[in-house]
Protein backbone atom coordinates (compact mmCIF):
# COMPACT_ATOMS: atom_id res chain seq x y z
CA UNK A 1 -75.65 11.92 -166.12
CA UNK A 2 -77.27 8.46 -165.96
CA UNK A 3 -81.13 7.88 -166.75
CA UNK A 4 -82.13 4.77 -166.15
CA UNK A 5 -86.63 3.71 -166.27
CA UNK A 6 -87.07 0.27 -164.52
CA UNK A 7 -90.45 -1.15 -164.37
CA UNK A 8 -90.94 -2.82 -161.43
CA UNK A 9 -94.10 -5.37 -160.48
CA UNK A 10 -95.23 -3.73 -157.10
CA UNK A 11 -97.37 -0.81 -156.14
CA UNK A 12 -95.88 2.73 -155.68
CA UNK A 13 -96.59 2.59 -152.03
CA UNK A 14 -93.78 -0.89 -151.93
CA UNK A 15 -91.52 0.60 -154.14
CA UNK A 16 -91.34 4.10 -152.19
CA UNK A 17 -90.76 1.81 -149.02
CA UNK A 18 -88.25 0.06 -150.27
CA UNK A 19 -86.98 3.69 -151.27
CA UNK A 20 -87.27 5.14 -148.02
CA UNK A 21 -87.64 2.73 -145.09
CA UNK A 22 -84.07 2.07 -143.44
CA UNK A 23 -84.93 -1.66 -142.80
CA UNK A 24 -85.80 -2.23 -146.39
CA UNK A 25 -82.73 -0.03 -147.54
CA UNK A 26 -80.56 -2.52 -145.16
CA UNK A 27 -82.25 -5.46 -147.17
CA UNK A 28 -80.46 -4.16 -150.75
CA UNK A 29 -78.65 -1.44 -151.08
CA UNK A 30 -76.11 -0.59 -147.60
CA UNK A 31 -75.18 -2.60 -144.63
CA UNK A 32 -76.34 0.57 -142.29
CA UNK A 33 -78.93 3.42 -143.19
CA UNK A 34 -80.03 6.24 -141.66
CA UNK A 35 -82.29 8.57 -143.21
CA UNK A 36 -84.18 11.66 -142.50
CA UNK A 37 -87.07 11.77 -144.63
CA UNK A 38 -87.28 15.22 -144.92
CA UNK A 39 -85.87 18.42 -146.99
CA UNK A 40 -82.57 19.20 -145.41
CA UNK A 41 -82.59 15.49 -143.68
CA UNK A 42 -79.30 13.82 -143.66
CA UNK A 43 -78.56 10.26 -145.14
CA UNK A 44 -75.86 7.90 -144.31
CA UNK A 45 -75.22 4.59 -145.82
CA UNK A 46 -72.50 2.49 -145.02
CA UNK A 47 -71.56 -1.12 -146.58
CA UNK A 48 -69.81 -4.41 -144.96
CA UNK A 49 -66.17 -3.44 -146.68
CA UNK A 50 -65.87 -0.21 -144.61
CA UNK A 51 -67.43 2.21 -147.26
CA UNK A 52 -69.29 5.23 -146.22
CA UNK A 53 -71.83 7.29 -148.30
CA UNK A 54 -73.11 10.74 -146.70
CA UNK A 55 -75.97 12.56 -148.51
CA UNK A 56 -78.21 15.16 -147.68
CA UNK A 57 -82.35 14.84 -149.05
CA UNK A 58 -83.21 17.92 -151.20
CA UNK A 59 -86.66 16.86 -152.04
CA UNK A 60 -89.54 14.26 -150.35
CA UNK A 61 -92.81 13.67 -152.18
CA UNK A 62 -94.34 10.63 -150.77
CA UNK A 63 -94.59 8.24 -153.47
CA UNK A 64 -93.82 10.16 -156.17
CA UNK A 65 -89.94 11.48 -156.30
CA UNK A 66 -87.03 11.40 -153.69
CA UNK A 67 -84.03 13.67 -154.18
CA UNK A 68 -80.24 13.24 -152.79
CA UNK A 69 -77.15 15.69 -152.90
CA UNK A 70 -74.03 13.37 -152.04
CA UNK A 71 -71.96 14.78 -150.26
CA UNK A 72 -68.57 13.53 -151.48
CA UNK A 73 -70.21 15.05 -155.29
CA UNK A 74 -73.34 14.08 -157.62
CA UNK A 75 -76.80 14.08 -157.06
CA UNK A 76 -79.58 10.87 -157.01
CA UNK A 77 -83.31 11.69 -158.15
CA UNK A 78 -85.97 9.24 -158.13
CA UNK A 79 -89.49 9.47 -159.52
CA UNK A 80 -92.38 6.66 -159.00
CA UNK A 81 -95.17 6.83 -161.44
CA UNK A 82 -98.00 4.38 -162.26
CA UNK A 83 -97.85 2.02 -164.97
CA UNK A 84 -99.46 -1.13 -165.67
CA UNK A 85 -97.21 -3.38 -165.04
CA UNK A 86 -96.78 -1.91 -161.37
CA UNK A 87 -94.68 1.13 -161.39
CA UNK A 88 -91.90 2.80 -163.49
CA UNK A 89 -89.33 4.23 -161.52
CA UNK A 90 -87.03 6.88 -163.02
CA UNK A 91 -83.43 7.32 -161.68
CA UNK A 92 -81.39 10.13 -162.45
CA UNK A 93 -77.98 10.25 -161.27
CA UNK A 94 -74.38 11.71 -161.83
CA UNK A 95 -73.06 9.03 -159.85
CA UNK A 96 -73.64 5.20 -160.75
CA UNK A 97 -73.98 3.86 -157.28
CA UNK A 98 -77.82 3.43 -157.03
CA UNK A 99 -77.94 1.91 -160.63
CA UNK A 100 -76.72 -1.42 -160.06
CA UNK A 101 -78.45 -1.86 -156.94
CA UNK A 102 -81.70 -1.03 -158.66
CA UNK A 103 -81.32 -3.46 -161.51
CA UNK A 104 -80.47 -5.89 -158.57
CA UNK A 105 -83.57 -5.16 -156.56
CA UNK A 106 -86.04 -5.22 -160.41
CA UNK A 107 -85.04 -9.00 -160.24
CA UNK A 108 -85.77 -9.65 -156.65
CA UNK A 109 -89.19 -8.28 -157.05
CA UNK A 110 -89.41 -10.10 -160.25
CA UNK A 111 -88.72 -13.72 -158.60
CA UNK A 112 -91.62 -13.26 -155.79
């Protein structure tokens, strides 16, 4: 299991969008997103060099905690809480695939 608490300098409504909209998804993590936003809903994200992620969403609380089941194996959770720097998010994850990206995307949002 990976825990990882990133701090980023946006509101919990911006970092939940860039959680959760496809668009912003398609701006840093996949190529390609599709995701139903709802318990059950599937996700698909797929990257430039062919690779294909499918997941299914096992828990929505609107800016507050997001909840994946890969389904190749491991599970993704995030949770967005206030802080006052902006907000902390918490990822918890067996696999390390949204870690990097996340680090990534704490320095975009640091350099606007």
């Amino acid at each position: 299991m990976i825990r990882k608490e990133i701090v980023l300098p946006a509101t919990r409504d911006d970092v939940w969008e860039a959680l959760t909209d496809e668009d912003r998804l398609e701006d840093w993590f996949a190529n390609d997103v599709e995701l139903d936003l709802r318990p059950g809903g599937g996700a698909s994200f797929r990257w430039s060099n062919g690779e294909e992620r499918h997941a299914t969403v096992t828990e929505v609380e609107p800016a507050r905690r997001l909840a994946f089941d890969w389904e190749d194996e491991g599970t993704v959770e995030f949770t967005l809480d206030d802080d006052v720097d902006g907000t902390r998010l918490v990822v918890v994850e067996s696999s390390p695939a949204w870690s990097t990206a996340l680090e990534l995307q704490a320095s975009a949002f640091a350099l606007v």
